[in-house]
Every structure is written in structure tokens, then in C-alpha cells.
N, C-alpha and C. Protein backbone atom coordinates (compact mmCIF):
# COMPACT_ATOMS: atom_id res chain seq x y z
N UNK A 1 0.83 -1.19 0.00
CA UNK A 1 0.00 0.00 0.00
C UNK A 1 0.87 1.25 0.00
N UNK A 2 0.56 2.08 -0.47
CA UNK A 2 0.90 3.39 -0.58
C UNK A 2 0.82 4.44 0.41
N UNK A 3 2.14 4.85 0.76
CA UNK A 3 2.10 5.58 2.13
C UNK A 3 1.50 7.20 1.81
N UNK A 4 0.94 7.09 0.82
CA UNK A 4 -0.02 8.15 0.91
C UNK A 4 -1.52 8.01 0.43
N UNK A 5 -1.98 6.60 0.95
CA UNK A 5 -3.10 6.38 0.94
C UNK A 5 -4.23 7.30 1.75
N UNK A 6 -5.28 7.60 1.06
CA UNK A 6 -5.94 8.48 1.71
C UNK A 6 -7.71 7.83 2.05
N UNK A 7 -7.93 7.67 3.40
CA UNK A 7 -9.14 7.03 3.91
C UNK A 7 -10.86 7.66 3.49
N UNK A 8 -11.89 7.22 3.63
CA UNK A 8 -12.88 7.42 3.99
C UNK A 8 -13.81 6.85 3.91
N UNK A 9 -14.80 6.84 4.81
CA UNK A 9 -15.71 6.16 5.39
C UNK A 9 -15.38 4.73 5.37
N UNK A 10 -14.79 3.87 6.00
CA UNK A 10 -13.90 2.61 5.82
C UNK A 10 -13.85 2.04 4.50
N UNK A 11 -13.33 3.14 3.50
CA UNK A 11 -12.60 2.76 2.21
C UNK A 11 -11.28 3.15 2.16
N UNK A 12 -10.89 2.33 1.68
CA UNK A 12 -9.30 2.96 1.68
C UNK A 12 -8.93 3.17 0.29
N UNK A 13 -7.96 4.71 -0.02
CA UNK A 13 -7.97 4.85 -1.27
C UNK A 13 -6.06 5.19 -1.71
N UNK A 14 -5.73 4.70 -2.48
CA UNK A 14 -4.40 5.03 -3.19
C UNK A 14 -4.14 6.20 -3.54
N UNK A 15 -2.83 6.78 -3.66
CA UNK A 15 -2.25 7.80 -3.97
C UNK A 15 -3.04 8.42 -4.92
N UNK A 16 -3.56 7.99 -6.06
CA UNK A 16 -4.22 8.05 -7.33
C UNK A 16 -5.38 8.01 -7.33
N UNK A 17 -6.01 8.21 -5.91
CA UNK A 17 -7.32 8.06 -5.47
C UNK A 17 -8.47 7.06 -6.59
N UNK A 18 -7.68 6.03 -6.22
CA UNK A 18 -8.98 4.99 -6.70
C UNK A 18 -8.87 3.93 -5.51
N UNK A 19 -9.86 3.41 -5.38
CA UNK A 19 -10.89 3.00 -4.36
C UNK A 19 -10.26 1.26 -3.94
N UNK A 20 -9.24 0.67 -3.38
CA UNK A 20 -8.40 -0.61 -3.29
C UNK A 20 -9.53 -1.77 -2.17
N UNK A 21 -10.03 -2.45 -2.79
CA UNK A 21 -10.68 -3.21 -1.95
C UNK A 21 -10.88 -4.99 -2.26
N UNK A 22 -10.58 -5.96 -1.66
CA UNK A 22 -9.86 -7.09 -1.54
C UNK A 22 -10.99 -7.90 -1.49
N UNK A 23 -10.69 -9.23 -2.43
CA UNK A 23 -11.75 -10.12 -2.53
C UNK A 23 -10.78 -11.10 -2.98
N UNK A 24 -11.01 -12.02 -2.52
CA UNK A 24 -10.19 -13.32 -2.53
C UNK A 24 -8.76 -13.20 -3.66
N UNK A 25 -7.67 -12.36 -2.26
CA UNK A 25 -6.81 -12.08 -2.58
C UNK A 25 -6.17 -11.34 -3.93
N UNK A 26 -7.69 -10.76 -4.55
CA UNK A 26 -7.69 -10.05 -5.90
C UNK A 26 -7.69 -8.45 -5.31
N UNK A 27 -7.09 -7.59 -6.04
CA UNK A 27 -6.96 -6.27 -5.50
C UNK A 27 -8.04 -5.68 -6.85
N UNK A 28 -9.31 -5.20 -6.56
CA UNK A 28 -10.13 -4.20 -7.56
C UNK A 28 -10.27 -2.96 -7.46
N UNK A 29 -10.24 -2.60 -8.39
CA UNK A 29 -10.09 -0.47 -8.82
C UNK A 29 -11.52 -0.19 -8.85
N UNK A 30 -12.04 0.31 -8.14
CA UNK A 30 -13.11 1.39 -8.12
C UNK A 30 -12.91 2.60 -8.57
N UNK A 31 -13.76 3.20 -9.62
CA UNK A 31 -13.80 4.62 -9.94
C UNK A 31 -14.47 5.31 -8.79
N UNK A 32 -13.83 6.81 -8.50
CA UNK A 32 -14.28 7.36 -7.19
C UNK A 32 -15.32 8.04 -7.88
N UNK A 33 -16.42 7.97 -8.93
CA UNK A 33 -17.15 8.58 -9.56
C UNK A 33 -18.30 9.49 -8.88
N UNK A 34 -18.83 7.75 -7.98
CA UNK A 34 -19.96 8.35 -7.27
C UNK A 34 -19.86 8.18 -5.71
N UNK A 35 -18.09 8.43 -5.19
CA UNK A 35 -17.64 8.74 -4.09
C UNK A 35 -17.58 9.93 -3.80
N UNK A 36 -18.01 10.34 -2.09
CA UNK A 36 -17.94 11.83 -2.08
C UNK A 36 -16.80 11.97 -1.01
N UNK A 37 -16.24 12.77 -2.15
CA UNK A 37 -15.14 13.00 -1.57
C UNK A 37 -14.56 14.88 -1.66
N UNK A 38 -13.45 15.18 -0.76
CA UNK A 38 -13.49 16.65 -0.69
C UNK A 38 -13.25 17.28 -1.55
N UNK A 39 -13.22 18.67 -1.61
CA UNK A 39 -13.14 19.64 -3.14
C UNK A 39 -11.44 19.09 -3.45
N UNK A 40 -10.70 19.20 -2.63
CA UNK A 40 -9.59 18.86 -3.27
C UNK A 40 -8.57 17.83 -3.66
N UNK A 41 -9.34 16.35 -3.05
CA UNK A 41 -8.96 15.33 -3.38
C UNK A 41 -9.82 14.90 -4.97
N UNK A 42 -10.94 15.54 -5.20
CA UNK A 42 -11.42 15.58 -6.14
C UNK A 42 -10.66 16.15 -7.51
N UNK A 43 -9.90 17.69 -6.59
CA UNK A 43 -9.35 18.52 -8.35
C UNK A 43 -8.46 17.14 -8.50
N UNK A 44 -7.65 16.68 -7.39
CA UNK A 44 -6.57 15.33 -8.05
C UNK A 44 -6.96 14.53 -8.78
N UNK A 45 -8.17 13.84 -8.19
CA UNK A 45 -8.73 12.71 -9.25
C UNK A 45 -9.20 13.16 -10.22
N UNK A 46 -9.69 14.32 -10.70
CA UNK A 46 -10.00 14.97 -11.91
C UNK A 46 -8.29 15.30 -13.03
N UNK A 47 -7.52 15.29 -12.16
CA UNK A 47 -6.40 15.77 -12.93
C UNK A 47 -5.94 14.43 -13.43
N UNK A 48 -5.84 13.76 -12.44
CA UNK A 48 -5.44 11.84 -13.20
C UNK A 48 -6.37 11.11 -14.11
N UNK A 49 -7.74 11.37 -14.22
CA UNK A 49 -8.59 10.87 -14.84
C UNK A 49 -8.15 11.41 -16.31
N UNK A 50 -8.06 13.03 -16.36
CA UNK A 50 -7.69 13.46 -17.82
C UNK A 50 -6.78 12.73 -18.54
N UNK A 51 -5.57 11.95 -17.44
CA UNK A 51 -4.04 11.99 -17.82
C UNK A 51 -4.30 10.59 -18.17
N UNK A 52 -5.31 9.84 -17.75
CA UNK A 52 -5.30 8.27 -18.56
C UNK A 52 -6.58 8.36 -19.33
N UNK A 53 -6.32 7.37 -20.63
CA UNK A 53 -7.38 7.34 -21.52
C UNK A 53 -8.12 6.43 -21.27
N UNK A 54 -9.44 6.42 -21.65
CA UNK A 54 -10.36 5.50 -21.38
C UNK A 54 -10.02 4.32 -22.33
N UNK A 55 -9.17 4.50 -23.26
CA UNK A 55 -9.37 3.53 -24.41
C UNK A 55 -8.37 2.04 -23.55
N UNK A 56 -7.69 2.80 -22.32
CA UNK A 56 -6.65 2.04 -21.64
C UNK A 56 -7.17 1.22 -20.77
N UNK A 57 -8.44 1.48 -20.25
CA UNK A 57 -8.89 0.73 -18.77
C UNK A 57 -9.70 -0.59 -19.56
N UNK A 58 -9.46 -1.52 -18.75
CA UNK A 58 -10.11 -3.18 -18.44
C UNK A 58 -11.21 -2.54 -17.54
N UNK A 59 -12.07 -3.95 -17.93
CA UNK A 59 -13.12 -3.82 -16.64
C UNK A 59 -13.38 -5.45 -16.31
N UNK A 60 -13.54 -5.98 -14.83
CA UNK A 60 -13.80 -6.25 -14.00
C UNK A 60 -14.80 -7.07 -12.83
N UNK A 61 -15.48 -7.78 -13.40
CA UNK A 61 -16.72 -8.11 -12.33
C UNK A 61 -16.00 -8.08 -11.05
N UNK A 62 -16.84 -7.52 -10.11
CA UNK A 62 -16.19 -7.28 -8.71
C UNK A 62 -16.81 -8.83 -7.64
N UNK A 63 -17.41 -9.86 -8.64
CA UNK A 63 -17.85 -10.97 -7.98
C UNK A 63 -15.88 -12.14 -7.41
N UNK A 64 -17.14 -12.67 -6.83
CA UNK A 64 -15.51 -13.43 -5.68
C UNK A 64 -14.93 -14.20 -6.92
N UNK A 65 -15.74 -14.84 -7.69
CA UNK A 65 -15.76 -16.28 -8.50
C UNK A 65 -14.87 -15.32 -9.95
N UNK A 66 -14.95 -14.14 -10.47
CA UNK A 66 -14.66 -13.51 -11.95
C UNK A 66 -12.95 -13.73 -12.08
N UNK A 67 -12.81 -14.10 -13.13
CA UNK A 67 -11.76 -14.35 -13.34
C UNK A 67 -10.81 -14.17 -14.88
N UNK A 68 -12.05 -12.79 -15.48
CA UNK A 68 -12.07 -12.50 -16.64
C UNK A 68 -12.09 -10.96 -16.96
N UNK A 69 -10.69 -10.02 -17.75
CA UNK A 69 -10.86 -8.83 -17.64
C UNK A 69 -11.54 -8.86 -19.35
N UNK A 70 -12.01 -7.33 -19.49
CA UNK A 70 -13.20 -7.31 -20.84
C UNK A 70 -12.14 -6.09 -21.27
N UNK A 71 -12.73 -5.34 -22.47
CA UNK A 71 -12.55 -4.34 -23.18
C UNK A 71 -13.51 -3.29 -23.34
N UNK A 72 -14.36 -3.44 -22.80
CA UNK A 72 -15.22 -2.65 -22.75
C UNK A 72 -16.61 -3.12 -21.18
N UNK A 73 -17.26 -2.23 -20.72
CA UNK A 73 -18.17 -2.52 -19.84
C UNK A 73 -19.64 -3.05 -20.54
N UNK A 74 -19.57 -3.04 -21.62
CA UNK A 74 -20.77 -3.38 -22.20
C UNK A 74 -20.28 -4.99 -22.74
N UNK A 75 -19.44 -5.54 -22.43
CA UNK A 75 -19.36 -6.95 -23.41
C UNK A 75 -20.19 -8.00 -22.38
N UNK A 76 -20.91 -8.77 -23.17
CA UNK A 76 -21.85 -9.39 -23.10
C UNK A 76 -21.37 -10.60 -22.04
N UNK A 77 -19.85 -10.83 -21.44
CA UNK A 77 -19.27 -11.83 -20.66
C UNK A 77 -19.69 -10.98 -19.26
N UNK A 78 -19.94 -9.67 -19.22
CA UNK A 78 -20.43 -9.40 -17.90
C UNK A 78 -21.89 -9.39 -17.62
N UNK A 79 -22.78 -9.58 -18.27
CA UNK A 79 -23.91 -9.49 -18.28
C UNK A 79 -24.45 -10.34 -16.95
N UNK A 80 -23.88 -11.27 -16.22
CA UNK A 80 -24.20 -12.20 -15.57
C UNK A 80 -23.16 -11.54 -13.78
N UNK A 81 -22.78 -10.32 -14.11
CA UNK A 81 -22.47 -9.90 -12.94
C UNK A 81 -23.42 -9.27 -12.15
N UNK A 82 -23.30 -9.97 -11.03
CA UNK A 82 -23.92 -9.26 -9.68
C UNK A 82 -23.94 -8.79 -9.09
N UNK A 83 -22.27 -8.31 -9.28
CA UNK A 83 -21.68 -7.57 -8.38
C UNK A 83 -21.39 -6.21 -9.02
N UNK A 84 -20.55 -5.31 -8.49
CA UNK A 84 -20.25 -3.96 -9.21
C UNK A 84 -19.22 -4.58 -10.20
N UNK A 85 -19.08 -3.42 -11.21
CA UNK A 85 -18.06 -3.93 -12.41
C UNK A 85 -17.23 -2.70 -11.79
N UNK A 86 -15.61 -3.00 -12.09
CA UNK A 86 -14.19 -2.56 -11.68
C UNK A 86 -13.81 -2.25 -12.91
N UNK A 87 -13.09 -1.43 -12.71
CA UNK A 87 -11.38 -1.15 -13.44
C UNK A 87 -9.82 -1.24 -13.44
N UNK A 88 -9.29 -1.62 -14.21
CA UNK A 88 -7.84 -1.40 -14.14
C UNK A 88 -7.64 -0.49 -15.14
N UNK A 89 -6.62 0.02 -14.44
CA UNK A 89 -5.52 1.31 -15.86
C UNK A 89 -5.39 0.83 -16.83
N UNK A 90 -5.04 -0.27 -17.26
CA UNK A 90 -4.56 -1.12 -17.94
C UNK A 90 -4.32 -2.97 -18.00
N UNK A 91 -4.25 -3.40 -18.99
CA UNK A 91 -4.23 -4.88 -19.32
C UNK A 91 -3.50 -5.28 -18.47
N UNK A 92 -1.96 -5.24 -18.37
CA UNK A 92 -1.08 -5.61 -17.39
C UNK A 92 -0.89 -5.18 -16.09
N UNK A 93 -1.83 -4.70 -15.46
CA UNK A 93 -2.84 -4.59 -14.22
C UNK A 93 -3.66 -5.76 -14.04
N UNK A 94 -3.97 -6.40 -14.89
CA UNK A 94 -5.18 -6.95 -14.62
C UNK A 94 -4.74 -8.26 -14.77
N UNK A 95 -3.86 -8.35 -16.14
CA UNK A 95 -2.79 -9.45 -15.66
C UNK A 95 -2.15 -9.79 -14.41
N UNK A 96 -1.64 -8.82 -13.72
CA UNK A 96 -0.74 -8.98 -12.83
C UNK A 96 -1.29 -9.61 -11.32
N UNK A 97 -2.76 -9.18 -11.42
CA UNK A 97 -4.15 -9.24 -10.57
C UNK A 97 -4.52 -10.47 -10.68
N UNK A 98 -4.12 -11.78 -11.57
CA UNK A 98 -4.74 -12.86 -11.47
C UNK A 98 -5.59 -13.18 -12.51
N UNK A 99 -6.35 -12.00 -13.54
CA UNK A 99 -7.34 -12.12 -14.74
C UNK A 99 -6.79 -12.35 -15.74
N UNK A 100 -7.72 -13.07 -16.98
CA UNK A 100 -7.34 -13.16 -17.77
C UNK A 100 -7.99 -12.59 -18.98
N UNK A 101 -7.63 -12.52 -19.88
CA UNK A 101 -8.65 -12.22 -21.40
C UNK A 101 -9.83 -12.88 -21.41
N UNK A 102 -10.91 -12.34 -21.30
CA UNK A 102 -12.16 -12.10 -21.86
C UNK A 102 -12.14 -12.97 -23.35
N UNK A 103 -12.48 -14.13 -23.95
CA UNK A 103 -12.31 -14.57 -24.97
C UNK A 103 -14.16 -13.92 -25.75
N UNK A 104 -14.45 -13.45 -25.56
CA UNK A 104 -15.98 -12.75 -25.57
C UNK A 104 -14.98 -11.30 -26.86
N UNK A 105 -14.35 -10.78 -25.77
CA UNK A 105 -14.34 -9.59 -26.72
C UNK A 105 -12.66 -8.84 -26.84
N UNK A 106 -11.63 -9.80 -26.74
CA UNK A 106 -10.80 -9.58 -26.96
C UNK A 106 -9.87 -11.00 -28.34
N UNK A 107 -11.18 -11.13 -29.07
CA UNK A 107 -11.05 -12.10 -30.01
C UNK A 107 -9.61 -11.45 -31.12
């Protein structure tokens, strides 16, 4: 963890203020979208959000059992999630996390 992790309401959040929360030893990225958080931990996450592209982030089922990152939040391999859908920055994030390719939509 990052010694400038920053707390609230028993979430704990990374330097980069996204949202680190543990499910069978898998680490998932929450967007702080519809987290309320203060005016100025906000200008940050507004300034990092600009600085990565969307075309870069994986997504995630946040279920215990998922074991599959996608290319988009709309591919039809999440349709059967129950849980919230996640993000990573990137593929080799998500690699590194235990997931694998989505054979749905990374054909």
C-alpha cells in the first residue's frame, strides 16, 4: 500500500485516489465517480482521470468467483455480474491481478 493512501468512510484509497478493496486475494479499482469525496482530493482525481485514456482501462466483475478482464463494460461476458463492475488502468494490471482475457471480446 501506498504511504499516501488516503481514507474514507472505511474505504481505503491510493495515492491516485482509486478506491483498493480485496476479494479473494484479488486487489479491484473502483472509480471514485460516485464517491464523495473533498473539493480537493477531487481537483486530483480529476487531474489523473484526464491523464489516462479510457481507451486504456479493463473492466472487471467485482464478484468473488470472476476471473475474466473485458474491453469494454458493455461486453456481453459481464452481463451475468452481480456484483459492481471494476477497473484497471490497464491490461497488465489486470494481468498482474490474477485475470485473464475475456475470450468474448478480446477475439
Amino acid at each position: 500500500m501506498s504511504q499516501n493512501a488516503i481514507y474514507n468512510e472505511n474505504k481505503q484509497f491510493d495515492s491516485h485516489n482509486v478506491c483498493i478493496s480485496t476479494s479473494e486475494n484479488k486487489i479491484v479499482a473502483q472509480s471514485l465517480i460516485s464517491e464523495k469525496i473533498s473539493e480537493s482530493d477531487n481537483e486530483e482525481y480529476n487531474k489523473k482521470e484526464t491523464e489516462s485514456s479510457a481507451d486504456d482501462k479493463v473492466y472487471v466483475c467485482g464478484g468473488k468467483y470472476s476471473k475474466k478482464f473485458h474491453s469494454t463494460s458493455k461486453c456481453k461476458g459481464l452481463n451475468n455480474c452481480k456484483s459492481k463492475i471494476y477497473y484497471y488502468d490497464s491490461q497488465s494490471a489486470a494481468l498482474k491481478a490474477g485475470y485473464e482475457y475475456c475470450k468474448i471480446c478480446w477475439k
